[in-house]
C-alpha atoms as a PDB file:
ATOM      1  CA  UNK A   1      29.024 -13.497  11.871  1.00  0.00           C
ATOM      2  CA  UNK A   2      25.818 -12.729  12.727  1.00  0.00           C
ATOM      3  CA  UNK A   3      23.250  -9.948  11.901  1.00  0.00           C
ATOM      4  CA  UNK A   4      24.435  -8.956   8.410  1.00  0.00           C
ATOM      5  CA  UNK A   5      25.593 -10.693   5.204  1.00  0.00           C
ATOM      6  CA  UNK A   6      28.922 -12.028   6.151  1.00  0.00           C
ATOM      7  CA  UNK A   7      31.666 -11.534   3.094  1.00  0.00           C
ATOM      8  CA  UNK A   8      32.868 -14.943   1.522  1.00  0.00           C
ATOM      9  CA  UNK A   9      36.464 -13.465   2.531  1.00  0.00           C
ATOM     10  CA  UNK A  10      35.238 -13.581   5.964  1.00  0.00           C
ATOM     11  CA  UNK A  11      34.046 -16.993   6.208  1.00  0.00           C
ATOM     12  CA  UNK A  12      37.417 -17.931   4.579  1.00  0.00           C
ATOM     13  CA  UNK A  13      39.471 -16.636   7.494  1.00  0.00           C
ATOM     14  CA  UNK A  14      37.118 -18.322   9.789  1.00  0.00           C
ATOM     15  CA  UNK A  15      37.660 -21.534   8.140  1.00  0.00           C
ATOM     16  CA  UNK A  16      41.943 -21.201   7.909  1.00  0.00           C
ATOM     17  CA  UNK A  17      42.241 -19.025  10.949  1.00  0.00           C
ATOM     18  CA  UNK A  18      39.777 -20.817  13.456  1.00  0.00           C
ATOM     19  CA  UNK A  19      39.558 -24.528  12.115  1.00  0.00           C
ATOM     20  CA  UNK A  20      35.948 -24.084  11.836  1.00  0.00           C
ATOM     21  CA  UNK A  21      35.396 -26.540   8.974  1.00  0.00           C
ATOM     22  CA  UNK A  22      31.571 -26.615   8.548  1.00  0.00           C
ATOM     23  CA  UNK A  23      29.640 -23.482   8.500  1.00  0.00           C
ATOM     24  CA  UNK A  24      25.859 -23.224   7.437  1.00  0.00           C
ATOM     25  CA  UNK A  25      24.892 -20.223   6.009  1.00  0.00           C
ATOM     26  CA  UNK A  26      20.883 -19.318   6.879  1.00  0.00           C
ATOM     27  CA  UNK A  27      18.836 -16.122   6.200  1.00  0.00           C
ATOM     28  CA  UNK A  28      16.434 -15.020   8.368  1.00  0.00           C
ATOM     29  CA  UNK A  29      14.873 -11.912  10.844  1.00  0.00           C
ATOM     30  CA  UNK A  30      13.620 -12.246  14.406  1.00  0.00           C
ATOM     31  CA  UNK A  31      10.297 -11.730  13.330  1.00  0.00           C
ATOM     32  CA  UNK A  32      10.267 -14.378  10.973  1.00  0.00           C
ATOM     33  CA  UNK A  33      11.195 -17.025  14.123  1.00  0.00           C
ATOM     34  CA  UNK A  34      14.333 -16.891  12.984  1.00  0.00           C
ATOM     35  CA  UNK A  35      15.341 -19.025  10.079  1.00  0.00           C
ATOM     36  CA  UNK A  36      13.850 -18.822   6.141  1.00  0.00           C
ATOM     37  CA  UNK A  37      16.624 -19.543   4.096  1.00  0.00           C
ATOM     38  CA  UNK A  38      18.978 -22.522   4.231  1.00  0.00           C
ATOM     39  CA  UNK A  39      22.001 -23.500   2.718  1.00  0.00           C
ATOM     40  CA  UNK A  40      24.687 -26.295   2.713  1.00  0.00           C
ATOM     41  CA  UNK A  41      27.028 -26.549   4.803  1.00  0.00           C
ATOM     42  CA  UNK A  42      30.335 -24.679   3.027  1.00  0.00           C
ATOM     43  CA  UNK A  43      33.849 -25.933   3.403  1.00  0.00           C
ATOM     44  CA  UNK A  44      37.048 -24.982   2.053  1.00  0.00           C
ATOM     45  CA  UNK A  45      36.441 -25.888  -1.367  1.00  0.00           C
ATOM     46  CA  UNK A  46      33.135 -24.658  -1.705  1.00  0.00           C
ATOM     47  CA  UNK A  47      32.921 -21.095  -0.905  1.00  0.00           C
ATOM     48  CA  UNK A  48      31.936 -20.200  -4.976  1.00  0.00           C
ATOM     49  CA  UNK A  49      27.970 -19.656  -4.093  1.00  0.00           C
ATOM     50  CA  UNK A  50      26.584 -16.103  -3.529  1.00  0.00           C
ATOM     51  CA  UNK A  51      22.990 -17.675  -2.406  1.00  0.00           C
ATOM     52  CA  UNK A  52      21.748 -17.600   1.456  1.00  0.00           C
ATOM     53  CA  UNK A  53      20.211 -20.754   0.794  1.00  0.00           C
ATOM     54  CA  UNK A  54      16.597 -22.241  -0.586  1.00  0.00           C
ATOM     55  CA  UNK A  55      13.438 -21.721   0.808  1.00  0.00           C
ATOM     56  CA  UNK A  56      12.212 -23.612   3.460  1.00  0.00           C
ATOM     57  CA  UNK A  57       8.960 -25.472   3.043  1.00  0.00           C
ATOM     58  CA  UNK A  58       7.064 -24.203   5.880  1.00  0.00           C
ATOM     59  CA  UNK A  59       7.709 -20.604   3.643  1.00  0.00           C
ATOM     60  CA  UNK A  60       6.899 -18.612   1.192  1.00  0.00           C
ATOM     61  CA  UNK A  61       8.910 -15.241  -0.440  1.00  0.00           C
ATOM     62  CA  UNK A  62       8.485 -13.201  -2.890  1.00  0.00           C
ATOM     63  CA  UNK A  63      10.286 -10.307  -4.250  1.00  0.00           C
ATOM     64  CA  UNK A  64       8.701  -6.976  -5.239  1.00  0.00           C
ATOM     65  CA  UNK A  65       9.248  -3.013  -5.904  1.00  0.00           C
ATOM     66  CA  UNK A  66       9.708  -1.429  -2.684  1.00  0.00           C
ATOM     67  CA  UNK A  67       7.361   1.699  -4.028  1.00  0.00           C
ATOM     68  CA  UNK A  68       4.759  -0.071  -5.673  1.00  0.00           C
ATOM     69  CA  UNK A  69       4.560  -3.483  -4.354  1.00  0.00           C
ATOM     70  CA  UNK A  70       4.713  -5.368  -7.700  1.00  0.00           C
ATOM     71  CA  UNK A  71       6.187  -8.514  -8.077  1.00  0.00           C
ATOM     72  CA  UNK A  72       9.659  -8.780  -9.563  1.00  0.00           C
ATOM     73  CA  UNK A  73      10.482 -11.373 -12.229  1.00  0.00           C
ATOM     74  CA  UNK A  74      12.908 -13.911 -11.173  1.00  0.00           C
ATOM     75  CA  UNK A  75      16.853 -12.833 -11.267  1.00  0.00           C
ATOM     76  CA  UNK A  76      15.489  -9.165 -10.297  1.00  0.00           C
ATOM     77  CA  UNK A  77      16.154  -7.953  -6.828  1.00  0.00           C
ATOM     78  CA  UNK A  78      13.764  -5.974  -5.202  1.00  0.00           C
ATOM     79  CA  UNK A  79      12.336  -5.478  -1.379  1.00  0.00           C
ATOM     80  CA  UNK A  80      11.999  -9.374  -0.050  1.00  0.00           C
ATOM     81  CA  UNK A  81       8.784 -10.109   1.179  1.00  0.00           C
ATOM     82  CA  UNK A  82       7.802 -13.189   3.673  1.00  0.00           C
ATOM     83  CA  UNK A  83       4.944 -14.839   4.201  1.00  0.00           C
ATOM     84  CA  UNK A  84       4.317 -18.284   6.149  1.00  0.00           C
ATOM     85  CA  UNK A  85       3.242 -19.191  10.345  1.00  0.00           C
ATOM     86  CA  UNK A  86       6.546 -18.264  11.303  1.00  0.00           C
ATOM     87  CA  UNK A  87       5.973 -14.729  10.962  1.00  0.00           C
ATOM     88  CA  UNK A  88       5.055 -12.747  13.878  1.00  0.00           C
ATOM     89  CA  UNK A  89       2.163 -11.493  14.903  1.00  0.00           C
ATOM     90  CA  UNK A  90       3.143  -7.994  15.440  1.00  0.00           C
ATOM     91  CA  UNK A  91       5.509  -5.855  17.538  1.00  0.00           C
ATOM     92  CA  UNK A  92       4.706  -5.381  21.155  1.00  0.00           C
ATOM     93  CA  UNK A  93       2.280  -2.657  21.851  1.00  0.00           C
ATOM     94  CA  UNK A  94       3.400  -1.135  18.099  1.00  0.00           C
ATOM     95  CA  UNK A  95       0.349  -1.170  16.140  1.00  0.00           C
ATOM     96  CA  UNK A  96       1.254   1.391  13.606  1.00  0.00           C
ATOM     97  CA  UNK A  97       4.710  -0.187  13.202  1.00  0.00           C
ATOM     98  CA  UNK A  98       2.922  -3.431  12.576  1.00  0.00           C
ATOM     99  CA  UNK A  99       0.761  -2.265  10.187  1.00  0.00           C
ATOM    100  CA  UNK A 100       3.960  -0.730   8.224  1.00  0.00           C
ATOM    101  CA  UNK A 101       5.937  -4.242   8.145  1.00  0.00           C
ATOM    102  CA  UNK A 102       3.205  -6.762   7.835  1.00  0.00           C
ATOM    103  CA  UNK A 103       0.615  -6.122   4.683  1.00  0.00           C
ATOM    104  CA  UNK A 104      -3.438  -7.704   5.854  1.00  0.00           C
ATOM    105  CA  UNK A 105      -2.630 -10.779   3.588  1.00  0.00           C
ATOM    106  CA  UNK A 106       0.356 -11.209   5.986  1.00  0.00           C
ATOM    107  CA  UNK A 107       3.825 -10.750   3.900  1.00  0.00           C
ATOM    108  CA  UNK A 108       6.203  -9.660   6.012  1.00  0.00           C
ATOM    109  CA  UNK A 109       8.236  -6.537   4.463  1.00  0.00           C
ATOM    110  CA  UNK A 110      12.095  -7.570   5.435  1.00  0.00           C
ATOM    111  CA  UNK A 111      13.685  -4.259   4.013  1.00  0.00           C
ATOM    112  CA  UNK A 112      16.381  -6.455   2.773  1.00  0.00           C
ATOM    113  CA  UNK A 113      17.008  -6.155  -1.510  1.00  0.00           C
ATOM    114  CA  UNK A 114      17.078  -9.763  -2.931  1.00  0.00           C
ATOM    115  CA  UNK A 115      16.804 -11.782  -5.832  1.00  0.00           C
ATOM    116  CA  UNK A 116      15.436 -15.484  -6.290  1.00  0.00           C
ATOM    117  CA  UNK A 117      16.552 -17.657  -8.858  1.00  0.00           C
ATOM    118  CA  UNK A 118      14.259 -20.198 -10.686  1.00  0.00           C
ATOM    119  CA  UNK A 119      15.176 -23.117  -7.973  1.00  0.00           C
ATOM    120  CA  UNK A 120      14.461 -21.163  -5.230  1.00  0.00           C
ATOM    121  CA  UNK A 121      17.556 -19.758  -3.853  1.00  0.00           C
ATOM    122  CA  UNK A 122      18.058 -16.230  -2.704  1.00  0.00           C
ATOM    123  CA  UNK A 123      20.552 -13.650  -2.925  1.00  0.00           C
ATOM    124  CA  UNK A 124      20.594 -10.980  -0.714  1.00  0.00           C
ATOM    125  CA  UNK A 125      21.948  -8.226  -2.222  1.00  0.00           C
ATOM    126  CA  UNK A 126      21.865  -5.357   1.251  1.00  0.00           C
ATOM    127  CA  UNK A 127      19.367  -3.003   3.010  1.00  0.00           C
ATOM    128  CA  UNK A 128      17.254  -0.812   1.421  1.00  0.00           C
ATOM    129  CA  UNK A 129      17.961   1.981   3.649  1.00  0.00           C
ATOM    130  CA  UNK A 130      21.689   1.343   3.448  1.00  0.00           C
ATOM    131  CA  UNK A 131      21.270   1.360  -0.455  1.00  0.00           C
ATOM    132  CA  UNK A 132      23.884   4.253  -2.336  1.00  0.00           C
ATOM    133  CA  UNK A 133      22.384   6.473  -4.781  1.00  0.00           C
ATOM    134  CA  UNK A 134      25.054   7.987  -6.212  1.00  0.00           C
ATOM    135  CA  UNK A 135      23.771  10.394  -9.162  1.00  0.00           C
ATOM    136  CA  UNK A 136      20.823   7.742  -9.834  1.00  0.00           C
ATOM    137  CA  UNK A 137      23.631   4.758  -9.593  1.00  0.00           C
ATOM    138  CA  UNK A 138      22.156   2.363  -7.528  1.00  0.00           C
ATOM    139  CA  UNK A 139      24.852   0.964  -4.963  1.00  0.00           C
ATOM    140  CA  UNK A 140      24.434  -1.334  -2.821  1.00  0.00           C
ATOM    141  CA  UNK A 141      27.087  -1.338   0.031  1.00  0.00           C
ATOM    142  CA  UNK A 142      27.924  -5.212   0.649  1.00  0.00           C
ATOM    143  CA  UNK A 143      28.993  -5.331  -2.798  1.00  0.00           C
ATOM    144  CA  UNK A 144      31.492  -2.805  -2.603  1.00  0.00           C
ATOM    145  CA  UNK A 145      32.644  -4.425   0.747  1.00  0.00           C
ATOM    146  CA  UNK A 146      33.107  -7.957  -0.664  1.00  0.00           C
ATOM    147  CA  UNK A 147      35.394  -6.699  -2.634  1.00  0.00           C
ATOM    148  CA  UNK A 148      37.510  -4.422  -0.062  1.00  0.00           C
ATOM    149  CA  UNK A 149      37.995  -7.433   1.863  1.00  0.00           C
ATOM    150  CA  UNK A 150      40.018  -9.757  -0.740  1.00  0.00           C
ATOM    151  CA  UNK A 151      42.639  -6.140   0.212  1.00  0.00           C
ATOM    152  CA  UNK A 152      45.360  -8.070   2.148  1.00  0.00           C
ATOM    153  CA  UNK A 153      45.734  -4.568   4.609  1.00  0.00           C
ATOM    154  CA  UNK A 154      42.311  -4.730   5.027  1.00  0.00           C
ATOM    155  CA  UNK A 155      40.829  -6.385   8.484  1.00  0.00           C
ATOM    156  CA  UNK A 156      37.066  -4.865   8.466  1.00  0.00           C
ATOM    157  CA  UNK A 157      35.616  -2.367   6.157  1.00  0.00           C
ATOM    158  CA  UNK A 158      32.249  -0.502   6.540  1.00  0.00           C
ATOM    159  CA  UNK A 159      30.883   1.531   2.916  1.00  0.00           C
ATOM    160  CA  UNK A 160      28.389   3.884   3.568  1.00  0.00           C
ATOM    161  CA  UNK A 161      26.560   6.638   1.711  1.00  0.00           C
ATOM    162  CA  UNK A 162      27.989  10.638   2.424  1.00  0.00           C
ATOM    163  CA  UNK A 163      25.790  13.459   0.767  1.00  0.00           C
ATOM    164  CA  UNK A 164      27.169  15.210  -1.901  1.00  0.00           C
ATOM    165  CA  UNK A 165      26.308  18.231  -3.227  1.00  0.00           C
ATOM    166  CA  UNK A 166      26.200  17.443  -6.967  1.00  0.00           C
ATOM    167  CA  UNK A 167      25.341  13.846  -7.061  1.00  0.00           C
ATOM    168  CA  UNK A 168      23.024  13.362  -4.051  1.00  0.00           C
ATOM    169  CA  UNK A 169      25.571  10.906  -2.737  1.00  0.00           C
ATOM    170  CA  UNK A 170      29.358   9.172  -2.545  1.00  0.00           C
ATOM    171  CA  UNK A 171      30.569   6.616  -1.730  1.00  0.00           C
ATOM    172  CA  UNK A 172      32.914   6.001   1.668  1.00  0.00           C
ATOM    173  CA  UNK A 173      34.591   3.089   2.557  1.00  0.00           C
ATOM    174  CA  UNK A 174      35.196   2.898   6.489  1.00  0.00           C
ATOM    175  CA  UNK A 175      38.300   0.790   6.796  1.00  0.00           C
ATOM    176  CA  UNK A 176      40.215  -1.025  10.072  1.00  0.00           C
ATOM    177  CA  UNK A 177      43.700  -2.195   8.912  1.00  0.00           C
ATOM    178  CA  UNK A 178      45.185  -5.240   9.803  1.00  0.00           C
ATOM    179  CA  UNK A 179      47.686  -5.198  12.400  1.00  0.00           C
ATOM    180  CA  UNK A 180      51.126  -3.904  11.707  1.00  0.00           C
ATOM    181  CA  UNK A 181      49.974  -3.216   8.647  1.00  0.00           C
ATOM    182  CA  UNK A 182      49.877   0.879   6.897  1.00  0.00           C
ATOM    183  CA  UNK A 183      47.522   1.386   4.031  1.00  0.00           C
ATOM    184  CA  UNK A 184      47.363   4.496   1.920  1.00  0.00           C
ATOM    185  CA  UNK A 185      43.964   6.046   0.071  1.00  0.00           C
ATOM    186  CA  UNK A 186      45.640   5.896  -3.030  1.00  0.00           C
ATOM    187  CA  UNK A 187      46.464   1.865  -2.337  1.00  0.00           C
ATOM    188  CA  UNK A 188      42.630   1.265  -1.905  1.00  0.00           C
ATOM    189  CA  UNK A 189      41.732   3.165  -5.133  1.00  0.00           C
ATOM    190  CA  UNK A 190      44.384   1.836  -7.019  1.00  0.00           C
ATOM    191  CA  UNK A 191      43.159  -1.847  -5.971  1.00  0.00           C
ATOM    192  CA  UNK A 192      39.798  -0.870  -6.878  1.00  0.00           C
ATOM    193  CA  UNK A 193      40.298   0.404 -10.088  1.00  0.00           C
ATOM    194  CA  UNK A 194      39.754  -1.859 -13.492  1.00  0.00           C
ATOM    195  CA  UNK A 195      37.855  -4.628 -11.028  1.00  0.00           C
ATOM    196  CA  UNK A 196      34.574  -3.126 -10.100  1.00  0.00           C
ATOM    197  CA  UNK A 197      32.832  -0.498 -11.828  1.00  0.00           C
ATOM    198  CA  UNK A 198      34.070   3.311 -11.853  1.00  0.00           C
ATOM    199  CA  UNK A 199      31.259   4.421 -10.163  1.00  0.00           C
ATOM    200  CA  UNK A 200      31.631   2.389  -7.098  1.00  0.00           C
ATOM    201  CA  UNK A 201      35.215   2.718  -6.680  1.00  0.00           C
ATOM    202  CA  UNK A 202      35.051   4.913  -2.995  1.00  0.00           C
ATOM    203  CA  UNK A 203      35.104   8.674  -3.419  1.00  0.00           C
ATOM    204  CA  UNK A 204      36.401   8.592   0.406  1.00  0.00           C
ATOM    205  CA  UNK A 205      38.503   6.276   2.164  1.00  0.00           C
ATOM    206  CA  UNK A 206      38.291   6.814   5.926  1.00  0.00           C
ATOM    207  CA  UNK A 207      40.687   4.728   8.143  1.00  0.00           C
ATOM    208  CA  UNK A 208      38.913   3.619  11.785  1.00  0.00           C
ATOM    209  CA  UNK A 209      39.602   2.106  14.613  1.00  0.00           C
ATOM    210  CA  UNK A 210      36.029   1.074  15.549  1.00  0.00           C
ATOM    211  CA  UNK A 211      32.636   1.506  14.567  1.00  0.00           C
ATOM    212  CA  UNK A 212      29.314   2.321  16.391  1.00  0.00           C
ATOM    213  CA  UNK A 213      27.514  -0.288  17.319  1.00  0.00           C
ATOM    214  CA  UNK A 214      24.337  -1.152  18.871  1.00  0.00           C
ATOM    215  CA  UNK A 215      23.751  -3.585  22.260  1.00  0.00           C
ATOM    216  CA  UNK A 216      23.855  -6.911  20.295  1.00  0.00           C
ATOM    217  CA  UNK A 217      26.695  -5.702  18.572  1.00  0.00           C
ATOM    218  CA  UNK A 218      25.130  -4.996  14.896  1.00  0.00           C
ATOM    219  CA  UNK A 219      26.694  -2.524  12.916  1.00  0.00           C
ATOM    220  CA  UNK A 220      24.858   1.316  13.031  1.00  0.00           C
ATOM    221  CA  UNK A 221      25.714   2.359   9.703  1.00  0.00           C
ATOM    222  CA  UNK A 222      23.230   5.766  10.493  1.00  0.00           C
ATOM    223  CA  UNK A 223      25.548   6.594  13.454  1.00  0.00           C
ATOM    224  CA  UNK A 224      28.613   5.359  11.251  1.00  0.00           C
ATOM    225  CA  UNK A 225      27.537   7.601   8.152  1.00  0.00           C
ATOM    226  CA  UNK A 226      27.086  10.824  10.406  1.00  0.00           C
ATOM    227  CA  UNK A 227      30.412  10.198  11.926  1.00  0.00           C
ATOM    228  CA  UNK A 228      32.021  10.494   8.160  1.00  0.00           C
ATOM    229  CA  UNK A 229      30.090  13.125   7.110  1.00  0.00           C
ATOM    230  CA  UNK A 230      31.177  15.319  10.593  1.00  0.00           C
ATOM    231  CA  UNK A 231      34.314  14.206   9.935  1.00  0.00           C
ATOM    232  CA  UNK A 232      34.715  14.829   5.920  1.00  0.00           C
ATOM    233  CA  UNK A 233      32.796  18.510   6.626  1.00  0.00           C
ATOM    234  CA  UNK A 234      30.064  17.923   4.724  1.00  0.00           C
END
């Protein structure tokens, strides 16, 4: 569950499926030592909150506009930017990449898109390079994927981005069905439409059987999105 935003559906089956009745859900990078957002412990009956936590004291965050580095109003998401003596001091023998992820009054750039709320909490709403721009729609991918998994035929699902000739890019849902299960393209668009918006109902539904993924076993969505687009022609 670790490494990406882990869907509330997810965390549900770990709960029912695994007896695992206490999770704590925490936001954080290795080079912020690991841990800058905390939340409660969830349980079955309180899986309602979309937040990663508040943050901690020893910490400070901001969010801001990836392209010109000005500070969102609260509620807004933007690039997430950390700040604090947990971050790092720089990336071994990567001076340039250092000076690309830490600014000289020492926020650390995450690349993640968040939002804070007036208490303090964060949402974190995906990756900025994973983000969907679909004929200026901005999408961001965990939203979409949220949603997939509430499918009962549905055991993991991967959205990426696919080019696209007229719109810059589609959307393409990356789907491993349950076990003894068969699920159709027109079942996932079907259960898509009238519950999220048109324009991030996927334009291609692409059944799997694994995805690529690196030594610590995070998801490459690069290596995942070329695969599609080989595979879909494009």
């Amino acid at each position: 569950m670790g490494g990406s935003s882990c869907p509330p559906e997810v965390i549900r089956r770990v709960i029912s499926d695994m007896k695992v009745k206490e999770i704590t859900v925490a936001y954080g990078t290795t080079e912020n030592s690991p841990i800058t957002f905390l939340g409660f412990p969830l349980d079955n009956l309180d899986l309602k909150t979309d937040s990663v936590g508040y943050i901690m004291d020893h910490t400070e965050a901001k969010v801001v506009d990836s392209s010109s580095g000005q500070m969102l109003p609260l509620g807004q998401p933007g690039e997430l930017l950390i700040r604090g003596y947990c971050v790092m001091q720089g990336y071994w023998d990567e001076p340039d990449r250092t000076q690309e992820s830490i600014s000289e009054d020492g926020w650390y750039k995450t690349g993640d898109i968040a939002s804070l709320n007036q208490y303090g909490y964060c949402r974190i709403e995906g990756r900025i390079k994973d983000m969907i721009n679909r004929g200026g729609e901005k999408i961001f991918p965990a939203e979409v994927e949220q949603f997939l998994y509430t499918h009962p035929k549905v055991k993991d699902v991967q959205v990426v981005g696919v080019k696209d000739d007229r719109l810059g890019e589609q959307v393409c849902a990356c789907i491993k069905v349950a076990e003894g299960q068969h699920c159709t393209v027109e079942e996932i668009k079907a259960y898509c439409k009238g519950q999220i918006s048109y324009f991030k109902i996927p334009h291609y539904v692409m059944f799997v059987e694994s995805y690529p993924l690196t030594a610590s076993g995070k998801i490459q969505k690069n290596k995942l999105r070329a695969e599609m687009e080989d595979s879909l022609g494009l």
